[in-house]
Protein backbone atom coordinates (compact mmCIF):
# COMPACT_ATOMS: atom_id res chain seq x y z
CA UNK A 1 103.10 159.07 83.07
CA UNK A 2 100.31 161.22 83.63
CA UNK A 3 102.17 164.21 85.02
CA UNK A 4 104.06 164.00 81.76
CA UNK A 5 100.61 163.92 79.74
CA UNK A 6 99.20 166.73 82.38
CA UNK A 7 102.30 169.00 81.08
CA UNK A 8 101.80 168.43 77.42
CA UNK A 9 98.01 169.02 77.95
CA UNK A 10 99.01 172.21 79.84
CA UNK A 11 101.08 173.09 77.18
CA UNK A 12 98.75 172.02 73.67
CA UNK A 13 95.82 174.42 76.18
CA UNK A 14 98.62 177.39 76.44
CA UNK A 15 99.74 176.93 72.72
CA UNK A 16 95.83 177.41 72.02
CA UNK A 17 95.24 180.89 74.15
CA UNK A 18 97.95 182.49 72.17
CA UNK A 19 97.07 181.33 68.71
CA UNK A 20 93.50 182.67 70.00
CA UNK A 21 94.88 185.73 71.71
CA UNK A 22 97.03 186.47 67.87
CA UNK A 23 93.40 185.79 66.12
CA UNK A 24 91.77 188.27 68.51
CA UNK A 25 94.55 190.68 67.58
CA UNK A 26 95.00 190.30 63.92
CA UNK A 27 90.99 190.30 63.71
CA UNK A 28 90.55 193.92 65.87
CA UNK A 29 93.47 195.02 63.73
CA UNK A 30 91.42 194.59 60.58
CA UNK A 31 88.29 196.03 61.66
CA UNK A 32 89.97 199.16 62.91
CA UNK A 33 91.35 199.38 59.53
CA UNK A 34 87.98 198.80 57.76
CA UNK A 35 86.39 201.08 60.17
CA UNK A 36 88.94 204.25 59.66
CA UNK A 37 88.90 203.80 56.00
CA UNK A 38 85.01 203.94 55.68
CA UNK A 39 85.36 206.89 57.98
CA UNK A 40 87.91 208.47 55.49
CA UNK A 41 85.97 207.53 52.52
CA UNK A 42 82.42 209.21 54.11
CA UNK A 43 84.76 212.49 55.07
CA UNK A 44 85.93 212.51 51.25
CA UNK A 45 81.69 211.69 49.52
């Protein structure tokens, strides 16, 4: 019984680190973006 709840706690914790992990990702991703474009756009004024 509580190995069984130990595993699924183990697993809902790992399920969490990637979702956070993608977030991270996706969130670096966008500022890079934002960041190169206002670089562009201050090359261009």
């Amino acid at each position: 019984m509580t190995k069984n709840k130990f595993i699924t706690f183990e697993e809902v914790y790992e399920k969490k680190q990637r979702n956070k992990k993608i977030f991270i990702g996706t969130y670096i991703a966008i500022t890079l973006v934002l960041i190169s474009l206002m670089t562009y756009f201050m090359g261009q004024a």
